[in-house]
Protein backbone atom coordinates (compact mmCIF):
# COMPACT_ATOMS: atom_id res chain seq x y z
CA UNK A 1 -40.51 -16.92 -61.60
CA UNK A 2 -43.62 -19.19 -60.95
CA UNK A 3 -44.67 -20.13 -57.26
CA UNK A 4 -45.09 -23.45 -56.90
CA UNK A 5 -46.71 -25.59 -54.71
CA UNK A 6 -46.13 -29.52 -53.53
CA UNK A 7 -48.61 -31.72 -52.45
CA UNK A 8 -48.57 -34.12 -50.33
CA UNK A 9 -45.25 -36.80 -50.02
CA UNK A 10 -42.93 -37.99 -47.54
CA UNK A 11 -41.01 -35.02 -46.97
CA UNK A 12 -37.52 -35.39 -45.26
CA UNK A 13 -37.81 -32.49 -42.71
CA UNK A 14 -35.00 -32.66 -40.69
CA UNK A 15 -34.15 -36.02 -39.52
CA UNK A 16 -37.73 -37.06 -40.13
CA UNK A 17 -40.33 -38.40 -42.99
CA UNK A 18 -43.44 -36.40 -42.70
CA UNK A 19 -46.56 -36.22 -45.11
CA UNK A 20 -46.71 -32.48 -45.84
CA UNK A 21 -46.62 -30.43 -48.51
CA UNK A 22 -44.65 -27.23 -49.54
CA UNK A 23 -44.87 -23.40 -50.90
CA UNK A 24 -42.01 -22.61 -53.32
CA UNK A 25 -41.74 -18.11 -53.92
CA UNK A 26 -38.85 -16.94 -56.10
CA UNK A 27 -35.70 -19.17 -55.34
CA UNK A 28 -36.69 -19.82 -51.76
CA UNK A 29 -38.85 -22.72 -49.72
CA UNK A 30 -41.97 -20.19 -48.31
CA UNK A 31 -43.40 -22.41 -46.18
CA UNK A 32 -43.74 -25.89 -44.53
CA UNK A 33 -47.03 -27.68 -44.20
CA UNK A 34 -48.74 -24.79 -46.49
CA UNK A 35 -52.03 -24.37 -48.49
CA UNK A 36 -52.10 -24.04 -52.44
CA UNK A 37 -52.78 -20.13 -51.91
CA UNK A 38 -52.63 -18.35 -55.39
CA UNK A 39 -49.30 -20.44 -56.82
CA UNK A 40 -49.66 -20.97 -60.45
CA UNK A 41 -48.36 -23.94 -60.67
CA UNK A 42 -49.07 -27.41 -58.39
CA UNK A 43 -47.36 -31.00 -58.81
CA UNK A 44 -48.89 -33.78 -57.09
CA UNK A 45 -46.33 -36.03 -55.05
CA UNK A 46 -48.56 -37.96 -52.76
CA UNK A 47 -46.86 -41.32 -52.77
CA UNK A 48 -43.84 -40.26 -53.56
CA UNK A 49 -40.34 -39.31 -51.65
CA UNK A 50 -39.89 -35.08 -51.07
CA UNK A 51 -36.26 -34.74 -50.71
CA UNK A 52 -33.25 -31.87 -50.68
CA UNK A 53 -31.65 -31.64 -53.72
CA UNK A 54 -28.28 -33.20 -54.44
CA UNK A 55 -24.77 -31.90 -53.78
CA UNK A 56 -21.93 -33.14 -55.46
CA UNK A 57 -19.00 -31.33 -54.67
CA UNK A 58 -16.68 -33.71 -56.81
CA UNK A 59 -17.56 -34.43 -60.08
CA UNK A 60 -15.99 -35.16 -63.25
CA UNK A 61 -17.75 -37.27 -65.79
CA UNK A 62 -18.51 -33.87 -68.17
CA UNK A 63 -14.79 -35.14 -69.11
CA UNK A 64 -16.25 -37.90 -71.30
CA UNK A 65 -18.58 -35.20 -72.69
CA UNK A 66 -15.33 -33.15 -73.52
CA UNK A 67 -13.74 -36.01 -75.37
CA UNK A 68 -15.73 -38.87 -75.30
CA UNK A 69 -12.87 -40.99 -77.27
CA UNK A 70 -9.07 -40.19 -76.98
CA UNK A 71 -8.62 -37.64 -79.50
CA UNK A 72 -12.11 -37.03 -80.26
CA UNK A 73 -12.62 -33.17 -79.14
CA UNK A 74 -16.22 -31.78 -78.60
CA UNK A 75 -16.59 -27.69 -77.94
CA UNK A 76 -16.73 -27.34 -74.20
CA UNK A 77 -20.20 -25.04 -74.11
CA UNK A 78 -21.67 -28.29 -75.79
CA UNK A 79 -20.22 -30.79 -73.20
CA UNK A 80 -21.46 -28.25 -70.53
CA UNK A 81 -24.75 -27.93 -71.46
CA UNK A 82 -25.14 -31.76 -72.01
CA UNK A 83 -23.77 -32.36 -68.89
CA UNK A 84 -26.15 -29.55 -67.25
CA UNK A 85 -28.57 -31.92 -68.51
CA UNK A 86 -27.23 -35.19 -67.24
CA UNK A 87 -26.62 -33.92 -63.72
CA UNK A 88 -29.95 -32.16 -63.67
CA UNK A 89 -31.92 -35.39 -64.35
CA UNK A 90 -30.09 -37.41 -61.71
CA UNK A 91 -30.93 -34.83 -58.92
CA UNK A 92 -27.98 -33.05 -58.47
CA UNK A 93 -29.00 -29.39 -58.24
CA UNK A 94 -25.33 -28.08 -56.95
CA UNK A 95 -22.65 -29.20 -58.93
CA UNK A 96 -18.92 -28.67 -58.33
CA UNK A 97 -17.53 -29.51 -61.88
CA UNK A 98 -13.61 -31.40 -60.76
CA UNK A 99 -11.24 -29.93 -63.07
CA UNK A 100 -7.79 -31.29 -63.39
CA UNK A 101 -4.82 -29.03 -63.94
CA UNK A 102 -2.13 -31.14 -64.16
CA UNK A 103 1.38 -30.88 -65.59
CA UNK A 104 0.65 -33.25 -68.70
CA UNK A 105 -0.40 -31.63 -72.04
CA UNK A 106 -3.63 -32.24 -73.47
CA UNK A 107 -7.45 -33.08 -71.43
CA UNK A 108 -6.02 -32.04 -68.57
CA UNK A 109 -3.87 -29.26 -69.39
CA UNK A 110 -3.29 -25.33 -68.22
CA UNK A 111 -4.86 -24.10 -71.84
CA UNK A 112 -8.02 -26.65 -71.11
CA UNK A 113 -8.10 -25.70 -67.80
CA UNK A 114 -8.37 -22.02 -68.89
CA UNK A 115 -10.92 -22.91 -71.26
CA UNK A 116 -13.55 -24.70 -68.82
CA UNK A 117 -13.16 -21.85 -65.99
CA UNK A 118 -14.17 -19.70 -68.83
CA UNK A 119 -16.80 -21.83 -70.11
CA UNK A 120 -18.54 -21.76 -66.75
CA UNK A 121 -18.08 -18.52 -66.05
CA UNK A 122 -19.98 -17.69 -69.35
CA UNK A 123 -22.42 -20.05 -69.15
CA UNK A 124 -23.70 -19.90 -65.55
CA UNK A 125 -26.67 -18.18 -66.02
CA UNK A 126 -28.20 -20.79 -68.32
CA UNK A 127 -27.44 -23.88 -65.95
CA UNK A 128 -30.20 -25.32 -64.47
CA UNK A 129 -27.92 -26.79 -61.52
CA UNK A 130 -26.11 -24.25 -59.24
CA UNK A 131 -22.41 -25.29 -61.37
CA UNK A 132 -19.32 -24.44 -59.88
CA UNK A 133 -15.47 -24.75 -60.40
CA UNK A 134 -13.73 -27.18 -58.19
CA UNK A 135 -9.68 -27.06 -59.52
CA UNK A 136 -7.38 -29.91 -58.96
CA UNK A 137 -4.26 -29.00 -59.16
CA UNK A 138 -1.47 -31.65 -59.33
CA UNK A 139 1.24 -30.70 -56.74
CA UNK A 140 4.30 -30.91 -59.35
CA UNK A 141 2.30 -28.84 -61.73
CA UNK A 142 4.69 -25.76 -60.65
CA UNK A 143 4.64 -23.63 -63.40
CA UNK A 144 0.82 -23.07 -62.47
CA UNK A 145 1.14 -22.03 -59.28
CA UNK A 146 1.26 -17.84 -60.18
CA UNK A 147 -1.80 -18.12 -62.20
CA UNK A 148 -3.64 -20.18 -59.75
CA UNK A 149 -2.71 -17.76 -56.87
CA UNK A 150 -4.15 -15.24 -59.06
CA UNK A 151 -7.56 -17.37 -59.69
CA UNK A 152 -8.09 -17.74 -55.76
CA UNK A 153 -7.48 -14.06 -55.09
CA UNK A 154 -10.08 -13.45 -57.88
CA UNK A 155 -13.05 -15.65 -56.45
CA UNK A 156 -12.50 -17.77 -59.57
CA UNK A 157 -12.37 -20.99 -57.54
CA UNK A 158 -14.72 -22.24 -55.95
CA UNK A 159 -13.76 -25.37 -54.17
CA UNK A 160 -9.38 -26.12 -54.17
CA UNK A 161 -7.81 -29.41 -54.39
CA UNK A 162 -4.59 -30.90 -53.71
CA UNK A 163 -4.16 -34.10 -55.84
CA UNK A 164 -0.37 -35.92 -56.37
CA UNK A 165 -0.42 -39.12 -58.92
CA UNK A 166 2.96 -38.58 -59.68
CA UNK A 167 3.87 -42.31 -58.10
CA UNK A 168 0.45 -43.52 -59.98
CA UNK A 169 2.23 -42.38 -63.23
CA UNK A 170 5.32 -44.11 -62.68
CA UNK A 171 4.48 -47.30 -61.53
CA UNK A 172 1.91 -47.43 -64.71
CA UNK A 173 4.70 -46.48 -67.21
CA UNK A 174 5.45 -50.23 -67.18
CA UNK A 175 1.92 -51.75 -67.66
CA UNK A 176 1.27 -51.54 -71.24
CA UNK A 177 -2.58 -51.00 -71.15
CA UNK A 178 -2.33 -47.74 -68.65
CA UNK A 179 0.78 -46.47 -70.42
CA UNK A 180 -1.03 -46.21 -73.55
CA UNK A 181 -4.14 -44.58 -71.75
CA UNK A 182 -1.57 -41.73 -70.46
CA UNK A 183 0.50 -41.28 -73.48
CA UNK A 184 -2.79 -40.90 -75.56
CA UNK A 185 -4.54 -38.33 -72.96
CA UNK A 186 -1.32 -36.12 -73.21
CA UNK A 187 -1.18 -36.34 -77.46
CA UNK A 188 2.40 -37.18 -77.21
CA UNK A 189 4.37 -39.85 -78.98
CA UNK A 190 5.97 -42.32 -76.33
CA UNK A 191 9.36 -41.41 -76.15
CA UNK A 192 8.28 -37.47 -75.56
CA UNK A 193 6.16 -38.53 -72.87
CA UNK A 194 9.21 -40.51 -71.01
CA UNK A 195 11.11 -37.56 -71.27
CA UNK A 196 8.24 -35.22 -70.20
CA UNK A 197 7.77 -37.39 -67.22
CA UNK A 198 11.71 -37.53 -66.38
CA UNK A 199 11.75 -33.75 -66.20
CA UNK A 200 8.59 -33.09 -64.11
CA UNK A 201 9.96 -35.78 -61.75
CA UNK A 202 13.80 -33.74 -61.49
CA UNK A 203 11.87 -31.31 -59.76
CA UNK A 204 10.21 -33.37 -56.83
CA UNK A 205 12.26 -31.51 -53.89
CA UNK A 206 10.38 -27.87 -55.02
CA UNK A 207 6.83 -29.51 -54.35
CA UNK A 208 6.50 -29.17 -50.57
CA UNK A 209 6.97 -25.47 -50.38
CA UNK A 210 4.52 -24.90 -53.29
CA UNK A 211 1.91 -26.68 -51.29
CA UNK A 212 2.46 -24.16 -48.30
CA UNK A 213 2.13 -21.61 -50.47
CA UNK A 214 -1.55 -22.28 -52.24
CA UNK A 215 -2.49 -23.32 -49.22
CA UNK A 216 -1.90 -20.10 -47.48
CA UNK A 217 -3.46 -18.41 -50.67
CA UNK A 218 -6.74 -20.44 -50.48
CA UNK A 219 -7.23 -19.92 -46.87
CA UNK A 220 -5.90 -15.74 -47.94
CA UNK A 221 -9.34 -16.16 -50.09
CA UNK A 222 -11.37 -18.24 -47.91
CA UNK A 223 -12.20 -20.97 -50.10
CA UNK A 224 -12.49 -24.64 -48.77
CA UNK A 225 -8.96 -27.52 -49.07
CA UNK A 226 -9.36 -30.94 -50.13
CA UNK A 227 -6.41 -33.37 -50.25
CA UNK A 228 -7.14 -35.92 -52.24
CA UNK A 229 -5.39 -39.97 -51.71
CA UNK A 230 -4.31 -39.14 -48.28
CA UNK A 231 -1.86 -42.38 -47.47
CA UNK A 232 -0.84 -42.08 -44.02
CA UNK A 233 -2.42 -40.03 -41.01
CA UNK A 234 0.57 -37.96 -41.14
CA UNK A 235 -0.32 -37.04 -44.00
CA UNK A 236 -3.93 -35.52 -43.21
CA UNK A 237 -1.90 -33.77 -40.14
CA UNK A 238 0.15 -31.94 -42.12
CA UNK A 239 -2.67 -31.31 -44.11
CA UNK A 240 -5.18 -30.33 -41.76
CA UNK A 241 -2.32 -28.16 -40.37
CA UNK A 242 -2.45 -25.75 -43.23
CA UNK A 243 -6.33 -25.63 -43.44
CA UNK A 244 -6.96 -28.65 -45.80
CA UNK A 245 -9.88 -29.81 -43.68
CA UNK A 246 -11.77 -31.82 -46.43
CA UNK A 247 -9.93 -35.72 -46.73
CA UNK A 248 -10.84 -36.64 -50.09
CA UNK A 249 -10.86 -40.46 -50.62
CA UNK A 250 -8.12 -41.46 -48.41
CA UNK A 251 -7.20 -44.87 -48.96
CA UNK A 252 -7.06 -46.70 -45.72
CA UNK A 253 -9.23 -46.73 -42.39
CA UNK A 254 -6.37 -45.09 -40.00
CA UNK A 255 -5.99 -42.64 -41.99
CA UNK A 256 -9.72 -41.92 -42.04
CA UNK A 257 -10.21 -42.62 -38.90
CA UNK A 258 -7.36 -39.44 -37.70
CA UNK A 259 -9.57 -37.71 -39.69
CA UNK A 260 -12.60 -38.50 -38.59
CA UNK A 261 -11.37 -38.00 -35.01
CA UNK A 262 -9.99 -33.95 -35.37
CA UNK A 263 -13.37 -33.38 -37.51
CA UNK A 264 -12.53 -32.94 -40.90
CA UNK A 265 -15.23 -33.78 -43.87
CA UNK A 266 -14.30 -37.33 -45.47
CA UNK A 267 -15.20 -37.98 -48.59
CA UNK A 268 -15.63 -40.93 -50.66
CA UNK A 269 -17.13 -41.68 -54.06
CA UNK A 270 -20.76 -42.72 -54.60
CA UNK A 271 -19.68 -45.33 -57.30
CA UNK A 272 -17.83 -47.30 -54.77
CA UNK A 273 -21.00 -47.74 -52.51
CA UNK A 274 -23.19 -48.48 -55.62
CA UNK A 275 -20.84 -50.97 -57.36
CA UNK A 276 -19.72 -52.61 -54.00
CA UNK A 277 -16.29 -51.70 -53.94
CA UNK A 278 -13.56 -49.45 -55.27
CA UNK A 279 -12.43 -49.96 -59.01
CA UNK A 280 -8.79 -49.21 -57.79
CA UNK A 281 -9.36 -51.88 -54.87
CA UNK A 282 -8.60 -49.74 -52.39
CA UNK A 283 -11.01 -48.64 -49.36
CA UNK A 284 -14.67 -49.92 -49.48
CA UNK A 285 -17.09 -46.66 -49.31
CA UNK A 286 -20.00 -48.57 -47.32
CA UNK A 287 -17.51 -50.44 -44.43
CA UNK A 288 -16.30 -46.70 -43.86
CA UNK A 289 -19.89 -45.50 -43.89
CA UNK A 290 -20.71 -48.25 -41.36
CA UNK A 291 -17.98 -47.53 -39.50
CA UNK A 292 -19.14 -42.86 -39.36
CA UNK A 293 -15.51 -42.54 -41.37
CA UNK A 294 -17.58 -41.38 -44.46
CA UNK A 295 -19.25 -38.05 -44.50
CA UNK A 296 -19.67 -37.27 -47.74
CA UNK A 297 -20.70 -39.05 -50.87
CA UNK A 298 -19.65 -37.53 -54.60
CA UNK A 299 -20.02 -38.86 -57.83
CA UNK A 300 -16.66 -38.72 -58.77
CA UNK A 301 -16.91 -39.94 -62.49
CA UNK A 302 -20.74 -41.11 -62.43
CA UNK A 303 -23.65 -38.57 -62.56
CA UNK A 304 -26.36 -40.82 -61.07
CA UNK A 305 -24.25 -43.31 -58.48
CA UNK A 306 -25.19 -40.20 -55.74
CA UNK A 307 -29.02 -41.21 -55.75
CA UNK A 308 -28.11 -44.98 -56.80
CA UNK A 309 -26.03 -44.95 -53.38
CA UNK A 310 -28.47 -43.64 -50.80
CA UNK A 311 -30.93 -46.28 -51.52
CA UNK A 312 -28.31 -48.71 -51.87
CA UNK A 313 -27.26 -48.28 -48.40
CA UNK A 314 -31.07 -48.09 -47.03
CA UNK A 315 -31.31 -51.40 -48.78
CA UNK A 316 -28.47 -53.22 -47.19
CA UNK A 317 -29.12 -51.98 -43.96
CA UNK A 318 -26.25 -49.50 -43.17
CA UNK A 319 -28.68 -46.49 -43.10
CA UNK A 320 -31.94 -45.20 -42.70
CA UNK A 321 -32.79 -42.92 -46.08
CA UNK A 322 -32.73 -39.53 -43.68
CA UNK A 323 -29.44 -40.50 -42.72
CA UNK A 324 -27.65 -41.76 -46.18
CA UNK A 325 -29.25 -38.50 -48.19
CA UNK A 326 -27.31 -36.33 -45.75
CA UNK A 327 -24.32 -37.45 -47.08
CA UNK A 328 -25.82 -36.53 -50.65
CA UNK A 329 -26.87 -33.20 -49.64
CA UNK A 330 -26.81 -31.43 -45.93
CA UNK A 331 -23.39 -32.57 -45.41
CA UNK A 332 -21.57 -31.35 -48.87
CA UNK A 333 -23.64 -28.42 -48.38
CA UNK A 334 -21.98 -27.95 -45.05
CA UNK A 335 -18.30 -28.97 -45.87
CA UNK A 336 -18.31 -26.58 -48.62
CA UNK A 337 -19.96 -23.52 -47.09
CA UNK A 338 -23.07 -23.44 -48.56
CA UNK A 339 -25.23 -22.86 -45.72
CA UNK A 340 -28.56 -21.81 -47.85
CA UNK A 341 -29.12 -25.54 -49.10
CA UNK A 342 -29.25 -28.97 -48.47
CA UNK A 343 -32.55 -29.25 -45.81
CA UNK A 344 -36.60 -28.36 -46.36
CA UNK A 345 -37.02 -25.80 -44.36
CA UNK A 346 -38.64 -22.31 -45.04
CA UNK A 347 -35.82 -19.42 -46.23
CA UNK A 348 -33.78 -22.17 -47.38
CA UNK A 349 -32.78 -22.41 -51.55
CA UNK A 350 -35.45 -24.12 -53.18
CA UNK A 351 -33.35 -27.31 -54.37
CA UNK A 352 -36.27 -29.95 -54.21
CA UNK A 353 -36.49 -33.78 -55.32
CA UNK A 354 -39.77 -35.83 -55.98
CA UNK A 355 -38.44 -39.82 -56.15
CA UNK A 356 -40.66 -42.71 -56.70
CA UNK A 357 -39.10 -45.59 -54.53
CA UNK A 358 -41.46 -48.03 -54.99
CA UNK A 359 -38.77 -50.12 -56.91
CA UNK A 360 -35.68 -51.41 -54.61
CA UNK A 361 -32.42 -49.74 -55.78
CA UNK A 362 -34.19 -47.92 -58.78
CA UNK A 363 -35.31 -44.94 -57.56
CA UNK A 364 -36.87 -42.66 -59.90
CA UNK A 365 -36.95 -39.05 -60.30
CA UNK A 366 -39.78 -37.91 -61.26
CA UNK A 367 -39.52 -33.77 -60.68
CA UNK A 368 -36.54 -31.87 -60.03
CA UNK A 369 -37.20 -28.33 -58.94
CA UNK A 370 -33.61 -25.98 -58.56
CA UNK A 371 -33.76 -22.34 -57.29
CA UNK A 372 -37.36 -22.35 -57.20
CA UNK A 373 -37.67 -23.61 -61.17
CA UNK A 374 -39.14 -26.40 -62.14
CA UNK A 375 -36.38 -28.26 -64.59
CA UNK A 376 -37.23 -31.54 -65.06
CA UNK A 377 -40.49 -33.59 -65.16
CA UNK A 378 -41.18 -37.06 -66.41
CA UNK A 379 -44.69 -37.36 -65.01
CA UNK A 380 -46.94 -34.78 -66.63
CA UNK A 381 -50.20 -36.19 -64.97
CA UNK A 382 -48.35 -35.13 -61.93
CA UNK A 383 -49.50 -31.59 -62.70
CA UNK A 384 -52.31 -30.07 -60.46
CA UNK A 385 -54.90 -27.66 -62.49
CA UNK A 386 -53.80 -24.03 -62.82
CA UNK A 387 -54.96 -21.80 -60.25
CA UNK A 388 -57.33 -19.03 -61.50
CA UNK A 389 -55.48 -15.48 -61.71
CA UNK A 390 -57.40 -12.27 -61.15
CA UNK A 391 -58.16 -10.64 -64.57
CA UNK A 392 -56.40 -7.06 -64.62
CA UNK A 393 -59.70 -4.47 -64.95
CA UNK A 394 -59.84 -2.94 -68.23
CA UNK A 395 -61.26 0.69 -67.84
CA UNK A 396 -62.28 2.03 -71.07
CA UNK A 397 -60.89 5.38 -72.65
C-alpha cells in the first residue's frame, strides 16, 4: 500500500469547497490540509474538483455485460470484472450490484442468481470498487423464500429489496414488442410462458404473508429494506411498518412526500435527472429533488448518469455541487449503513475523486483513488516526482 498525497483542488469538506490538499495511509484519509511528508506517490489536482467517491447502492447495467443480446451468454467473472472496470472509471468506488431473483427462468433466475452471489463472493478481493450484493427479490417468487432466509441469516446479502412487476407483466402480455422482450429473457416458447405466468399468478393470495416473513428475517440480520414502485402512501406505511425504510423509486409525489415526512431514504434513478425525465414516464427525478422528496441518486441501469446528474442539477440551478454530490455519496453511504465513507475527512475510507469541470455537463474524471489505491488515471502529467526513500544501510560481512 502506497501513501499518497493530493495537492491542491477544491476539496468538498463538508458542506464547503476549500483549496487544500490531502494525506492518503493504508485505506484511510490521514490528514486534511497536510504536507507531502515522505508519501511515495503525489498527483497534482490544482484546478481541479476533490470529491468523495461515489455510492451507488442500485445498480444493474453489469446485466448487459452478462448477456449483452438475448441469448447471447458471457461467463459472469468476465462481465464482473468488465463491469469493475466500467463503474470504476465513472467514480463509483461502492457498488451495490441489483440482482433480480425473480420467478421467471432464465437472466433473472434462482440458478443465475446463485451464480452472481457466488461470483462476487469469489471475486471481491480483486475489485477495485467496494462491490456488494443488493438481491431483488420479486414478491411471488415463493419458492425462494427458504433459501433467501438462509442467505440473510448468512451475511450473504448485503442490501434487500422488495420488487412486485407482476401487474407490469400482465398488462405487457398484450403489447407485442414487450411480450417478445419477456418471453425471450425467460428462453421459453410463447405458449409456455402464458402458462408459466397463469400459474405464478394462481398463487397471488400467499404473497402478503411471505413479505412479513423476509421482512422479519432481514431486520433478524440487520440488513437495510427497500421497496421498490411504491404506488400509494399506504403502501410505504405498511412498508415502513415492517422496517422497509428505504422508498425506492416510488412513482408519484404523495407517496414520496409520506415518505419523506416519517424520514425514510427516497431514492430515484440518476438517468432520470440526466435524460430529463423517466423512460417509463412516470415521476420526474429533478421536480422531486427540487421539491427535498429525493435523497438518493443510483444509477439504476447506467454506470456514469450518477456523475452526469450532479452537474446536471448544478447546471440547471436546482443545487449547489456540495449539495447534489451528497445524494451521490454521503447520503447512500448513510441509508445503507456505511458510516466509514462518503465525506473527506481524516479516519474516513479513502474513496477519493479528482474531476475536471471546466466543461458544462461533461465532467471528467481524471483520478479515482478507492481504499487508499490509486485505480484509475487518465492524466499522467498529473503525477508529482517521487519522493526520495532512505537507502537501507548495507553493513558489510
Amino acid at each position: 500500500m502506497t501513501d499518497i498525497f493530493i495537492e491542491g483542488g477544491r476539496t468538498l469538506i463538508g458542506s464547503e469547497l476549500t483549496e487544500t490538499s490531502l494525506a492518503v495511509s493504508g485505506t484511510d484519509i490521514a490528514q486534511i490540509d497536510a504536507s507531502r511528508g515522505r508519501a511515495r506517490l503525489a498527483i497534482d489536482a490544482r484546478n481541479l474538483l476533490v470529491l468523495p467517491g461515489i455510492v451507488d447502492l442500485h445498480g444493474d447495467a453489469f446485466e448487459r455485460q452478462m448477456m449483452p443480446r438475448a441469448g447471447v451468454d458471457f461467463p459472469i467473472d468476465v462481465a464482473l470484472a468488465d463491469t469493475d472496470r466500467q463503474v470504476i472509471s465513472n467514480g463509483i468506488t461502492t457498488v451495490f450490484h441489483a440482482t433480480t431473483w425473480s420467478w421467471e427462468p432464465g437472466l433473472r433466475s434462482g440458478d443465475n442468481a446463485r451464480r452472481l452471489l457466488e461470483a462476487i463472493e469469489r471475486q471481491r478481493p480483486h475489485f477495485a470498487a467496494d462491490t456488494r450484493f443488493h438481491l431483488r427479490h420479486e414478491t411471488y417468487n415463493l419458492d425462494a423464500e427458504t433459501e433467501i432466509v438462509q442467505w440473510l441469516a448468512e451475511g450473504r446479502v448485503d442490501l434487500f429489496a422488495f420488487n412486485d412487476h407482476m401487474d407490469g407483466v400482465v398488462a405487457d402480455i398484450s403489447n407485442p414488442r414487450k411480450r417478445n422482450r419477456m418471453v425471450e429473457r425467460t428462453g421459453l416458447s410463447s405458449e409456455e410462458f402464458d402458462k408459466f405466468v397463469a400459474r405464478i399468478v394462481s398463487r397471488a393470495a400467499d404473497v402478503p404473508a411471505s413479505i412479513t416473513r423476509l421482512a422479519a428475517a432481514a431486520r433478524s440480520a440487520e440488513v437495510r429494506m427497500l421497496s421498490h414502485d411504491d404506488a400509494t402512501p399506504a403502501m410505504r406505511r405498511d412498508f415502513r411498518a415492517m422496517g422497509v425504510t428505504l422508498a425506492e423509486f416510488p412513482v408519484n409525489e404523495e407517496t414520496a412526500r409520506e415518505a419523506a415526512d416519517h424520514g425514510d431514504a427516497i431514492v430515484y434513478g440518476a438517468p432520470n435527472v440526466v435524460r430529463g425525465g423517466s423512460h417509463t414516464g412516470w415521476t420526474k427525478a429533478s421536480d422531486m429533488i427540487a421539491k427535498g422528496l429525493c435523497s438518493v441518486l443510483a444509477s439504476d441501469y447506467y454506470y456514469p448518469a450518477p456523475l452526469l446528474a450532479a452537474f446536471r442539477l448544478v447546471a440547471d440551478g436546482v443545487l449547489p455541487l456540495n449539495e447534489a454530490w451528497k445524494l451521490i455519496s454521503s447520503a447512500p453511504a448513510q441509508a445503507t449503513g456505511l458510516t466509514d465513507r462518503g465525506t473527506l475527512a481524516a479516519g474516513r475510507r479513502a474513496d477519493i475523486l479528482l474531476v475536471d469541470d471546466s466543461v458544462t455537463l461533461r465532467p471528467r474524471l481524471i483520478a479515482v483513488i478507492a481504499a487508499g489505491k490509486l485505480v484509475h488515471l487518465t492524466d499522467a502529467s498529473r503525477l508529482l516526482g517521487t519522493a526520495a526513500t532512505p537507502r537501507e544501510t548495507v553493513v558489510a560481512a
